[in-house]
C-alpha atoms as a PDB file:
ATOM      1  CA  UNK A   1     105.625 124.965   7.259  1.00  0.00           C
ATOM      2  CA  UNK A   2     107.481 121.541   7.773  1.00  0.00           C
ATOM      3  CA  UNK A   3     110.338 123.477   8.046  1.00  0.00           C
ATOM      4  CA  UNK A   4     109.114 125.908  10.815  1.00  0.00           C
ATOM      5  CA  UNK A   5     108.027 122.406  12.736  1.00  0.00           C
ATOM      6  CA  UNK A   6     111.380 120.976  12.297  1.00  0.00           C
ATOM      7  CA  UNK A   7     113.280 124.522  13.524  1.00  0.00           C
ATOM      8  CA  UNK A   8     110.721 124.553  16.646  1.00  0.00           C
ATOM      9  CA  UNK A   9     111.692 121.389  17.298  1.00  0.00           C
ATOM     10  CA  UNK A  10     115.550 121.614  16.990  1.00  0.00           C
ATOM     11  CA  UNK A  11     115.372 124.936  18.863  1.00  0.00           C
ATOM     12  CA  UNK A  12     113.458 122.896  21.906  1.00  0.00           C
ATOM     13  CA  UNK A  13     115.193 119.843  21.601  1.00  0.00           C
ATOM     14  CA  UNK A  14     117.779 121.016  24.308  1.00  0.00           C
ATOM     15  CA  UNK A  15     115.378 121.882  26.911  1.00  0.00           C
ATOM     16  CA  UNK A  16     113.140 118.450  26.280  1.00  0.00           C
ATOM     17  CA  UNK A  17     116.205 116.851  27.032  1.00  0.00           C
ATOM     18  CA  UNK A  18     117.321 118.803  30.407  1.00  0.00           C
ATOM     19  CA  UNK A  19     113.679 118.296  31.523  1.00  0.00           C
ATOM     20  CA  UNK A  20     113.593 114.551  30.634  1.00  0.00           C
ATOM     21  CA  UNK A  21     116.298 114.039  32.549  1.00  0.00           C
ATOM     22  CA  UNK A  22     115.281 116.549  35.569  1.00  0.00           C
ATOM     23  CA  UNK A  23     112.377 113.910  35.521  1.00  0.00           C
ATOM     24  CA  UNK A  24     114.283 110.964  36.043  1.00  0.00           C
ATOM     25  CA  UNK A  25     116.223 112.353  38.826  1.00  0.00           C
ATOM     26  CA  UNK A  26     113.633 114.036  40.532  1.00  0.00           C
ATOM     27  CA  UNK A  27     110.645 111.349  39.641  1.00  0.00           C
ATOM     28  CA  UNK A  28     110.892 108.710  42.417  1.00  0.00           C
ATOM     29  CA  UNK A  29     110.691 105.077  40.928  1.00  0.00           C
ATOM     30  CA  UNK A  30     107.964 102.838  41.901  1.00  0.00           C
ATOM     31  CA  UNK A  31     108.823 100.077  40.259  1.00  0.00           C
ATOM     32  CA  UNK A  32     110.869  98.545  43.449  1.00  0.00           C
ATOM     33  CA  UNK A  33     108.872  99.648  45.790  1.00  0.00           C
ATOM     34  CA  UNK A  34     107.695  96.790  48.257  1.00  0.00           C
ATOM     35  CA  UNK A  35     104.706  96.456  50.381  1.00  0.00           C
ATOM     36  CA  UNK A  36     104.804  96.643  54.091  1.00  0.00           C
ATOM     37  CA  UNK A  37     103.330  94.590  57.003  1.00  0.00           C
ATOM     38  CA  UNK A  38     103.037  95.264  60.639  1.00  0.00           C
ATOM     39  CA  UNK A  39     104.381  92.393  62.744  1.00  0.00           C
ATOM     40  CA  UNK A  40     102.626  92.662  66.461  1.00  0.00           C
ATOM     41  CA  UNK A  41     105.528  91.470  69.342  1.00  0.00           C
ATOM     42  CA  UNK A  42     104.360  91.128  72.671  1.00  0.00           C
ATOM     43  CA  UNK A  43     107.470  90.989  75.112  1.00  0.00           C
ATOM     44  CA  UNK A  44     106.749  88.657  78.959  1.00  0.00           C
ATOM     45  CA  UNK A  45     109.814  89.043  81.270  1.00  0.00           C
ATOM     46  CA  UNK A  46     109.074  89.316  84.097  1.00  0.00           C
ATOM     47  CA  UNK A  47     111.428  89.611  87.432  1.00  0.00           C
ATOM     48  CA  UNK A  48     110.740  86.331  88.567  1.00  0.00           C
ATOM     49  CA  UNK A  49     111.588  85.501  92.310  1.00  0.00           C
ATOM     50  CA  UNK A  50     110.236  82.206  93.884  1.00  0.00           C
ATOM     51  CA  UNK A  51     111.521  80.369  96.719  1.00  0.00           C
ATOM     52  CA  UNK A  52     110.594  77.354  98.659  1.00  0.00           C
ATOM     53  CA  UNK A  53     111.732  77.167 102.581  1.00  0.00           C
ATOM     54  CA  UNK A  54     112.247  73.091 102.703  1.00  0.00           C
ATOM     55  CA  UNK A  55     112.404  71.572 106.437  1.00  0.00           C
ATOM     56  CA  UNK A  56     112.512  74.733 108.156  1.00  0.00           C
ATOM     57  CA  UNK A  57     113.354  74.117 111.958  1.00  0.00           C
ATOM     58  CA  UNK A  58     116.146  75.183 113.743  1.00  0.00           C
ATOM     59  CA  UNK A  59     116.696  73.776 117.083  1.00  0.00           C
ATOM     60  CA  UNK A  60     119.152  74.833 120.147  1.00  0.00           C
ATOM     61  CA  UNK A  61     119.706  72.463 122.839  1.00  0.00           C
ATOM     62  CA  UNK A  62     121.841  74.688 125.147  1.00  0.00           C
ATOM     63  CA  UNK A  63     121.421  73.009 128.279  1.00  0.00           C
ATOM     64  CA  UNK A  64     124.992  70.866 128.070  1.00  0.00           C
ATOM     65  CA  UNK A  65     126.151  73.906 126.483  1.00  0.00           C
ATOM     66  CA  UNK A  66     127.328  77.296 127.670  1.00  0.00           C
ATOM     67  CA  UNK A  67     128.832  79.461 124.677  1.00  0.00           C
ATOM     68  CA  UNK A  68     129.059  82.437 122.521  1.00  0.00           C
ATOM     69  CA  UNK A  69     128.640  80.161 119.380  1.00  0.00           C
ATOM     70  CA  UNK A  70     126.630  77.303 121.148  1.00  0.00           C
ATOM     71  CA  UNK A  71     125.372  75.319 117.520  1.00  0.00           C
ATOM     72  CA  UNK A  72     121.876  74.749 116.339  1.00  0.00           C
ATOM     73  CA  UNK A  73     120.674  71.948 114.431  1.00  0.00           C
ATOM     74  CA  UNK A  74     118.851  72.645 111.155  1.00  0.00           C
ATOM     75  CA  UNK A  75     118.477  71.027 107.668  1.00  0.00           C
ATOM     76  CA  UNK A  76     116.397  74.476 106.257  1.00  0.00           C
ATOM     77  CA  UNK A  77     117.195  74.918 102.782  1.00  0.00           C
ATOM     78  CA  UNK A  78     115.726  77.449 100.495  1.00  0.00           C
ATOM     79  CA  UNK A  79     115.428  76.762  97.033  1.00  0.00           C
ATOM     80  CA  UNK A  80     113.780  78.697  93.850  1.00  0.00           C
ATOM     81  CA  UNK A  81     114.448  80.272  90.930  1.00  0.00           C
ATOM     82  CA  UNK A  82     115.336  83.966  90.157  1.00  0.00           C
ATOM     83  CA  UNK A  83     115.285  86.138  86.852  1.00  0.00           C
ATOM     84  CA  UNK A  84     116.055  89.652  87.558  1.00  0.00           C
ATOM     85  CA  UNK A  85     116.164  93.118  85.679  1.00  0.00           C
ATOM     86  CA  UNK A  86     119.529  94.130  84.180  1.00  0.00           C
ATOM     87  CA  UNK A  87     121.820  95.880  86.798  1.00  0.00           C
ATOM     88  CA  UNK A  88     119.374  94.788  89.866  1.00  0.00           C
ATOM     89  CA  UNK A  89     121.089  93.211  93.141  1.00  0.00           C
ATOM     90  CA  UNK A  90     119.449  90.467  94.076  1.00  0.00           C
ATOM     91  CA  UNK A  91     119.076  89.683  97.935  1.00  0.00           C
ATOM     92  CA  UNK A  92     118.311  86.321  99.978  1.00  0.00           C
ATOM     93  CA  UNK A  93     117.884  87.670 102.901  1.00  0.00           C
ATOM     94  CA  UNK A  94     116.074  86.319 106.672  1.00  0.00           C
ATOM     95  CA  UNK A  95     114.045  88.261 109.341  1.00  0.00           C
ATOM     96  CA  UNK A  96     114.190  87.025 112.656  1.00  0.00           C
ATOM     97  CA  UNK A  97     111.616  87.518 115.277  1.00  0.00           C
ATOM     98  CA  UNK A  98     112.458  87.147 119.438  1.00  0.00           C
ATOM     99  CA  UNK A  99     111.654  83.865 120.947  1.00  0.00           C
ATOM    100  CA  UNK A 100     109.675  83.876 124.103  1.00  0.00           C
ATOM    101  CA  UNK A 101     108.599  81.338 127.043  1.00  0.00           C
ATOM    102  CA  UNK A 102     105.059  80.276 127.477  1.00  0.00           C
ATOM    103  CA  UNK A 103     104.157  83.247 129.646  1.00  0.00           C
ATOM    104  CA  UNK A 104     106.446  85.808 127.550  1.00  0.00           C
ATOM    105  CA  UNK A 105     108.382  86.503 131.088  1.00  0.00           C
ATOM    106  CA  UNK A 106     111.655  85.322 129.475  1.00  0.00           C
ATOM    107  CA  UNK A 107     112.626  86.309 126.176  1.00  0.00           C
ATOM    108  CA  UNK A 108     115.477  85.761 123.404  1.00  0.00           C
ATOM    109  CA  UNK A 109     116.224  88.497 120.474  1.00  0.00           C
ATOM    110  CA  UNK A 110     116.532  87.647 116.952  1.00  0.00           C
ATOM    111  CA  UNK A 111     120.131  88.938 117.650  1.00  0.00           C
ATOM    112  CA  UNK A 112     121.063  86.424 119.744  1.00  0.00           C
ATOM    113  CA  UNK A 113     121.517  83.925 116.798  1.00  0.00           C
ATOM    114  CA  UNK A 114     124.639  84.254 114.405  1.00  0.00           C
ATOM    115  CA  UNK A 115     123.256  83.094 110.717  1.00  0.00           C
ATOM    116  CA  UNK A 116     125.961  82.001 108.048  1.00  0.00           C
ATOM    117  CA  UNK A 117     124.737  80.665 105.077  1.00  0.00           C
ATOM    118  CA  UNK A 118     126.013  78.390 102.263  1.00  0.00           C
ATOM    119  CA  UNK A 119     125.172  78.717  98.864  1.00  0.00           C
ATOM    120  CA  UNK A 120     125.170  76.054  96.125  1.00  0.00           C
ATOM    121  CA  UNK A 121     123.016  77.853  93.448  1.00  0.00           C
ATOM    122  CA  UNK A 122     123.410  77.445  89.951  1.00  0.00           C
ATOM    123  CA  UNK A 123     123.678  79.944  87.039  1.00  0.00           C
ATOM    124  CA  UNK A 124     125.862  81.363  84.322  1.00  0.00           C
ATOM    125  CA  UNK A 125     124.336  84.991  84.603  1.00  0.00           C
ATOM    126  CA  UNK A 126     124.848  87.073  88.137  1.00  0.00           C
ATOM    127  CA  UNK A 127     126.874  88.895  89.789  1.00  0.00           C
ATOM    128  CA  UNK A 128     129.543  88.544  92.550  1.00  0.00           C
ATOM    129  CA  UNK A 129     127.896  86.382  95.738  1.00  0.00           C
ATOM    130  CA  UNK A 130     128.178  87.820  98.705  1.00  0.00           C
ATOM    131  CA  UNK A 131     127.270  84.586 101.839  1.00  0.00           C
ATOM    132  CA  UNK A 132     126.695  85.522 105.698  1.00  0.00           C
ATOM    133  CA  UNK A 133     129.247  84.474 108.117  1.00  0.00           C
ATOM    134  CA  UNK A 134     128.273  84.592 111.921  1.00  0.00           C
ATOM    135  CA  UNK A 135     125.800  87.721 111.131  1.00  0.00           C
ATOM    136  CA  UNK A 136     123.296  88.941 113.719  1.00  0.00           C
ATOM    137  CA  UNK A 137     119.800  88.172 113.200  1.00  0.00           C
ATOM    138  CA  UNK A 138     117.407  90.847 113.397  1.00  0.00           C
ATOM    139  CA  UNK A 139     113.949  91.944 113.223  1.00  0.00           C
ATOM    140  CA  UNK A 140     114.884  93.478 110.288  1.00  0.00           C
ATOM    141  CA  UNK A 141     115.705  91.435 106.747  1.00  0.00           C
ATOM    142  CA  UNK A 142     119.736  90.404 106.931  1.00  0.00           C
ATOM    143  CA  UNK A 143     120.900  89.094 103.966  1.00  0.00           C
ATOM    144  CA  UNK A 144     121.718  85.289 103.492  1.00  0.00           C
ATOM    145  CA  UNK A 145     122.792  85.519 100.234  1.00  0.00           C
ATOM    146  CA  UNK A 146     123.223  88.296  97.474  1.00  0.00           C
ATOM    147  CA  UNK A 147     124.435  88.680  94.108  1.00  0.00           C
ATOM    148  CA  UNK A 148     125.300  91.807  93.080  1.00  0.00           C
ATOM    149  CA  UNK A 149     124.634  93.406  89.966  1.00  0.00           C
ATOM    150  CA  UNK A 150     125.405  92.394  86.521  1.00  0.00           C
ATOM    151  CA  UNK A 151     124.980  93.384  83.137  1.00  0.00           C
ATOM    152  CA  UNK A 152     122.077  90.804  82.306  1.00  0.00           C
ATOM    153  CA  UNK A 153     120.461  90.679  85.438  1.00  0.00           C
ATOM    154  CA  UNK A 154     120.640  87.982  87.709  1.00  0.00           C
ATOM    155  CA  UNK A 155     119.401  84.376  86.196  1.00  0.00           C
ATOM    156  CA  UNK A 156     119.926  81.301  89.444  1.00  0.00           C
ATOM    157  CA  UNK A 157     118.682  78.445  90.312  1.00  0.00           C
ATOM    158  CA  UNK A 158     119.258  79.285  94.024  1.00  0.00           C
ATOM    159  CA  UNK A 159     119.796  76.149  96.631  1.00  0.00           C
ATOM    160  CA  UNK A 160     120.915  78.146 100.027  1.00  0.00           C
ATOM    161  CA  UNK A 161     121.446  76.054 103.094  1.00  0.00           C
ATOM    162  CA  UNK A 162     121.045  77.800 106.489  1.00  0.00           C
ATOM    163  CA  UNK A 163     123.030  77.553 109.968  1.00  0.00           C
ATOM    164  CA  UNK A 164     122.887  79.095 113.280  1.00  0.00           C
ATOM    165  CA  UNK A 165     124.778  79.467 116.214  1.00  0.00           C
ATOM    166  CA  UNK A 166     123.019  80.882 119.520  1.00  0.00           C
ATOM    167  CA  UNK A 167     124.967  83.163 122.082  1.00  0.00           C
ATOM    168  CA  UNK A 168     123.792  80.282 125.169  1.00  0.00           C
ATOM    169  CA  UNK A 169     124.927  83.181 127.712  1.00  0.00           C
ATOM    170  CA  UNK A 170     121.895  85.192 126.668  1.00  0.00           C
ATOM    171  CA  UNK A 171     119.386  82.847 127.403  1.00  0.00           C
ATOM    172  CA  UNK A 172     117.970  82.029 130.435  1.00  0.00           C
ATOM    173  CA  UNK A 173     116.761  78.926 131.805  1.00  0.00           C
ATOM    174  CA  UNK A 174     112.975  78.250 130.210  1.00  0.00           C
ATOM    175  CA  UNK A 175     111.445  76.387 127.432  1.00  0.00           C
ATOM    176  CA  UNK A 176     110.445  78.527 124.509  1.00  0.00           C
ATOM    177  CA  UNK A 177     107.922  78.225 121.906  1.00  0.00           C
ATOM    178  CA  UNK A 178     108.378  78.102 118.369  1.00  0.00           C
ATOM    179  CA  UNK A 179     109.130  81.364 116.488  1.00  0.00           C
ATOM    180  CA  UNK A 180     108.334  82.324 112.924  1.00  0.00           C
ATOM    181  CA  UNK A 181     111.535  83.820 111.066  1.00  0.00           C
ATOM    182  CA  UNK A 182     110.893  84.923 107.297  1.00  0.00           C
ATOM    183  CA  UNK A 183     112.364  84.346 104.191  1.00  0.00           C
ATOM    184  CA  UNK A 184     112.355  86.696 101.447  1.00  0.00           C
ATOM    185  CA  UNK A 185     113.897  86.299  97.554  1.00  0.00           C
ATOM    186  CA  UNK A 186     114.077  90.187  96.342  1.00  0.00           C
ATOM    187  CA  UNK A 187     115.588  91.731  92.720  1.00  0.00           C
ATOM    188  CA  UNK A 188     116.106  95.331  92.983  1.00  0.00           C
END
């Protein structure tokens, strides 16, 4: 009887051995498995675009002055700080708005004035500037300043300085009240 255990045996032995091993290949081991963890990330960026307007008056004394570039005296700066989206232009720009006499009989278009603009912002990430030079105002935005797109986005510390010329051919003899031009910051 022993020696029918011992044949049984010998004659399995084989197929013990293929399984055993079929086991090991097949058995995952979870003796290096490692616990997980969930790790919440909440992300804040923004497109930041603030500016200040600092000392905002122009002023055009034309009345010694008859020219298609008579100057204006200003000290308007604009200064802020921009943080754009990736591949987003970002624009500086101004909207002018006409200037008209006390009884609105006499008028002067935001096209009149020539704005160029110089730029002493600071930052290692934007694009190629782009400054006005003698451009038409309008009631529409024109751009002051704007950095085209780069790779990173547009990251400034923007310090703009703003001066104007008036066409003194185009304006006749009054006094005009104060006009309010706007100044926008915009990424897109």
């Amino acid at each position: 009887m022993l020696q029918r255990f011992f044949a049984a045996v010998t004659r399995s032995a084989p197929i013990v051995a293929v399984a055993l091993a079929l086991t090991a290949i097949v058995m995952p081991s979870y003796a290096f498995a490692a616990s997980t963890g969930i790790v919440s990330l909440t992300i804040n960026a923004p497109v930041l675009a603030t500016i200040t307007v600092t000392s905002g008056t122009v002023t055009c004394n034309i009345s010694a002055v008859v020219s298609l570039t008579a100057p204006c005296t200003t000290s308007a700066t604009i200064t802020g700080d921009v943080r754009s989206t990736a591949n987003t232009i970002t624009n500086l720009t101004v909207t002018g708005a006409a200037v008209n006499n006390s009884t609105a009989t006499n008028s002067i278009a935001a096209s009149t004035f020539k704005m160029t603009c110089t730029d002493t912002s600071t930052g290692s990430v934007h694009g190629t500037l782009t400054v006005a030079n003698a451009t038409p105002l309008s009631t529409s935005a024109v751009a002051c300043a704007s950095w085209a797109s780069h790779s990173a986005g547009n990251v400034l510390n923007i310090s703009d300085a703003l001066g104007f010329t008036i066409d003194s051919f185009l304006v006749p003899a009054d006094t005009y009240t104060a006009a309010n031009w706007t100044v926008t910051l915009s990424a897109s």
